[in-house]
N, C-alpha and C. Protein backbone atom coordinates (compact mmCIF):
# COMPACT_ATOMS: atom_id res chain seq x y z
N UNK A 1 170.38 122.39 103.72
CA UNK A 1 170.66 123.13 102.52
C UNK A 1 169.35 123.70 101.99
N UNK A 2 169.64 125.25 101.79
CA UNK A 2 167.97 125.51 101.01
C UNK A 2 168.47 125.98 99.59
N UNK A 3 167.65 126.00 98.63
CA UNK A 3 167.38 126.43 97.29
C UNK A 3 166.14 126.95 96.89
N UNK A 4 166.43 127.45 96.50
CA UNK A 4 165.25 128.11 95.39
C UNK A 4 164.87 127.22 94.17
N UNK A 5 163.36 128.03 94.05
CA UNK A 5 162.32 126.39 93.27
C UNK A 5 161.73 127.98 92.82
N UNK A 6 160.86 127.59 91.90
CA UNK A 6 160.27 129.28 90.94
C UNK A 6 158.98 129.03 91.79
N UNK A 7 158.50 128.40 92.67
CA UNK A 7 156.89 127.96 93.17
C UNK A 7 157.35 128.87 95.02
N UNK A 8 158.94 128.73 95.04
CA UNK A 8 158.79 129.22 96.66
C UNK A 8 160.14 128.44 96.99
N UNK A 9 160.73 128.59 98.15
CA UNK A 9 161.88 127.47 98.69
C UNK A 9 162.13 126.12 98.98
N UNK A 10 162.60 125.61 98.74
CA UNK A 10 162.68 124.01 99.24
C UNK A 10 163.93 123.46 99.74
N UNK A 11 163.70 122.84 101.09
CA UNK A 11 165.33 122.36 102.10
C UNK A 11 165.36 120.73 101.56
N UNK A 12 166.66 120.57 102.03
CA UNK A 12 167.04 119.24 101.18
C UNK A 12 166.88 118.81 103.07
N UNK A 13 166.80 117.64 103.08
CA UNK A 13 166.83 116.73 104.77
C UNK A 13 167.31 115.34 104.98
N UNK A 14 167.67 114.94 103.21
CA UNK A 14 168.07 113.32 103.68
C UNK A 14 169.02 113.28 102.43
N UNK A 15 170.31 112.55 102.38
CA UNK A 15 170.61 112.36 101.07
C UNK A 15 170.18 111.04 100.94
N UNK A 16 170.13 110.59 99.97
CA UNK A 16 169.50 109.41 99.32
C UNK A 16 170.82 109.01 98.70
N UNK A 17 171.73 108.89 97.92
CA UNK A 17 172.51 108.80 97.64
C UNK A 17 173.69 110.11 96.91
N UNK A 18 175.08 108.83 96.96
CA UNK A 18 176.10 109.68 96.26
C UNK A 18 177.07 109.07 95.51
N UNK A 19 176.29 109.99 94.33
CA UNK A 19 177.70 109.07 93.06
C UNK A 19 178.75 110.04 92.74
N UNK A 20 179.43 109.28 91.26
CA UNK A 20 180.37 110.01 90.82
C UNK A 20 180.10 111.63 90.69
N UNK A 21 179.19 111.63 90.08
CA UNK A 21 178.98 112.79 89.88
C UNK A 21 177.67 113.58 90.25
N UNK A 22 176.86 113.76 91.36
CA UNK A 22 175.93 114.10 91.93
C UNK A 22 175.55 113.29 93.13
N UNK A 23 174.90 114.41 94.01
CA UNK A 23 174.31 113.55 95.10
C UNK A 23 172.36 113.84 94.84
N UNK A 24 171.86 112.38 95.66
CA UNK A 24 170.79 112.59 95.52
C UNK A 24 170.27 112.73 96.79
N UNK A 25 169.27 113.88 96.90
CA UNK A 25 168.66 114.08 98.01
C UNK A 25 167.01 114.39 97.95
N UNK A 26 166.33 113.78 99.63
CA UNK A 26 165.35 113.91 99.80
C UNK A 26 164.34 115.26 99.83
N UNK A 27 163.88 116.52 99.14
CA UNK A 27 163.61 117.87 99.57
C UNK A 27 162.65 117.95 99.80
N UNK A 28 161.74 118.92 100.48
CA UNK A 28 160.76 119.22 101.23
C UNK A 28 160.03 120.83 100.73
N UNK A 29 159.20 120.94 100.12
CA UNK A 29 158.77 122.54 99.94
C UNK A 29 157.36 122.52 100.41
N UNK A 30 157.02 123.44 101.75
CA UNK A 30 155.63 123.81 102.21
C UNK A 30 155.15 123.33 101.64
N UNK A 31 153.54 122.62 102.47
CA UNK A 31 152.57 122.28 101.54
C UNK A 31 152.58 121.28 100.04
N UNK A 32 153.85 120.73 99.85
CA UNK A 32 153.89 119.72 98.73
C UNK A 32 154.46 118.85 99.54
N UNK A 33 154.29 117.82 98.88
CA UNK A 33 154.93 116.22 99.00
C UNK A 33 156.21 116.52 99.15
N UNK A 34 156.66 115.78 99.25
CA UNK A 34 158.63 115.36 99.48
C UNK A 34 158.98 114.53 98.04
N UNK A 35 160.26 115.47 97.73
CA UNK A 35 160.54 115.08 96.23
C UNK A 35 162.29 114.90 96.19
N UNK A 36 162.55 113.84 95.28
CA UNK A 36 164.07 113.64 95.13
C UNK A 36 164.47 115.00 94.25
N UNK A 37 165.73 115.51 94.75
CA UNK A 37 166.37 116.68 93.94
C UNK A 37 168.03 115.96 93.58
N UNK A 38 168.27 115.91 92.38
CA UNK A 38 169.76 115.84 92.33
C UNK A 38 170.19 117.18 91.77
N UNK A 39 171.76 117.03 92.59
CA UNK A 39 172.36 117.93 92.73
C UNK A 39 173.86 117.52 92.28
N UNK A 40 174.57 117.81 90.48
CA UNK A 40 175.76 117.42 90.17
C UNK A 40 176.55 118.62 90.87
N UNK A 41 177.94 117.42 90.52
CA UNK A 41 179.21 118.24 91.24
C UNK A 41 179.73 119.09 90.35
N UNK A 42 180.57 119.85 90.07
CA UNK A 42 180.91 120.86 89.31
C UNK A 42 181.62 120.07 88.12
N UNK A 43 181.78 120.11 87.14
CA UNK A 43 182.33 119.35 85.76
C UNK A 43 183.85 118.85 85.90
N UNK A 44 184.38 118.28 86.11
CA UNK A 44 185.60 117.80 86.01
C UNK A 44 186.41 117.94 84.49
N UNK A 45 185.60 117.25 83.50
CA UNK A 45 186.24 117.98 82.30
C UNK A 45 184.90 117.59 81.63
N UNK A 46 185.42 117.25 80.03
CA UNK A 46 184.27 117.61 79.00
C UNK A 46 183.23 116.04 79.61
N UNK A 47 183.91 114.65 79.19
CA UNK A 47 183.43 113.64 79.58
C UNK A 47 182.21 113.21 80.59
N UNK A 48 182.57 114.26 81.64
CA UNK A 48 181.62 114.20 82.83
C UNK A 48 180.04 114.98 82.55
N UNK A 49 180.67 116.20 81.67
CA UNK A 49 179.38 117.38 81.50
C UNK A 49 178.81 116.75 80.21
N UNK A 50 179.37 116.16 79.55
CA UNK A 50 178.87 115.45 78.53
C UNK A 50 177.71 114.36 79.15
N UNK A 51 177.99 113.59 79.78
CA UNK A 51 177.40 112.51 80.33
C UNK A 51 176.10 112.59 81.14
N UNK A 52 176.34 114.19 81.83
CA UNK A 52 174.91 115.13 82.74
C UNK A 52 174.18 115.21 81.45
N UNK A 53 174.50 115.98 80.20
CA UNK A 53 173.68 116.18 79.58
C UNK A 53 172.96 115.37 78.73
N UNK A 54 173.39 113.86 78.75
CA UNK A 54 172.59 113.10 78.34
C UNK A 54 171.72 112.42 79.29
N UNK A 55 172.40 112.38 80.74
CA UNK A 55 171.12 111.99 81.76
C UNK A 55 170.02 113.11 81.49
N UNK A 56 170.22 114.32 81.40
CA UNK A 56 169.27 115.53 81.53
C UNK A 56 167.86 115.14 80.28
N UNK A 57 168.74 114.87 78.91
CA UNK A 57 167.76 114.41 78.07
C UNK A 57 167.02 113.38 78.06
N UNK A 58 167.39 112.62 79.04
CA UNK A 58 166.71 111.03 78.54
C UNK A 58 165.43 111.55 80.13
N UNK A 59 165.68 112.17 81.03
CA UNK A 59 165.01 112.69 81.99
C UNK A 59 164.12 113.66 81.33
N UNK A 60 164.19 114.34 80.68
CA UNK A 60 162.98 115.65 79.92
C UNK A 60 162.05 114.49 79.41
N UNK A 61 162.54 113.09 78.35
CA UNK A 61 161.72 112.48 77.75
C UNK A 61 160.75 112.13 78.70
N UNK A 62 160.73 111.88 79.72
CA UNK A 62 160.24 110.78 80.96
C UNK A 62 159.17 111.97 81.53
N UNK A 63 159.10 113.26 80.82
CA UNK A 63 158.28 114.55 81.47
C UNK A 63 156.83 113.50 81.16
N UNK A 64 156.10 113.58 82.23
CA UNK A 64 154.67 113.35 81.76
C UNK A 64 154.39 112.11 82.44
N UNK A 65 155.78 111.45 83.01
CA UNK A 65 154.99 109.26 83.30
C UNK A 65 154.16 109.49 84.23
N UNK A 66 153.10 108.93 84.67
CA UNK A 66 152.68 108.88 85.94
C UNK A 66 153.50 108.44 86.99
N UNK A 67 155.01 107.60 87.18
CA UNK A 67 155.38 107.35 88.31
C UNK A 67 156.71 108.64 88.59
N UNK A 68 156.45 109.21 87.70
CA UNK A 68 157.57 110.43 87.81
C UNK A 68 157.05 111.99 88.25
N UNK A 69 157.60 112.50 89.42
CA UNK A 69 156.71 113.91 89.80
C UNK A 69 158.10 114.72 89.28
């Protein structure tokens, strides 16, 4: 699977896991390290998109840890 990254492309090569609602995978972009990308499934109803968007926030807080790239 490839995607677009604003730095250049990056292929996904391993999943790491799969939950309810997203899978997690291993990605690869030239010249950088290898980084986890999750990737949610499309919204099922409000409950589910509700629930992304509080993983999303508690993930922005975490911008900056040293064990987080």
């Amino acid at each position: 699977m490839m995607m677009s990254e604003e730095e250049g492309i990056f292929s996904t090569s391993k999943m790491l896991g799969d939950g309810h609602q997203a899978k997690v995978y291993v990605a690869k972009t030239p010249g950088k390290s290898p980084q986890c990308v999750k990737i949610f499934e499309p919204f099922k109803d409000v409950d589910t998109m509700y629930n992304a968007e509080i993983e999303f926030k508690v993930a922005q807080s975490l911008v900056g840890h040293p064990n987080i790239v």
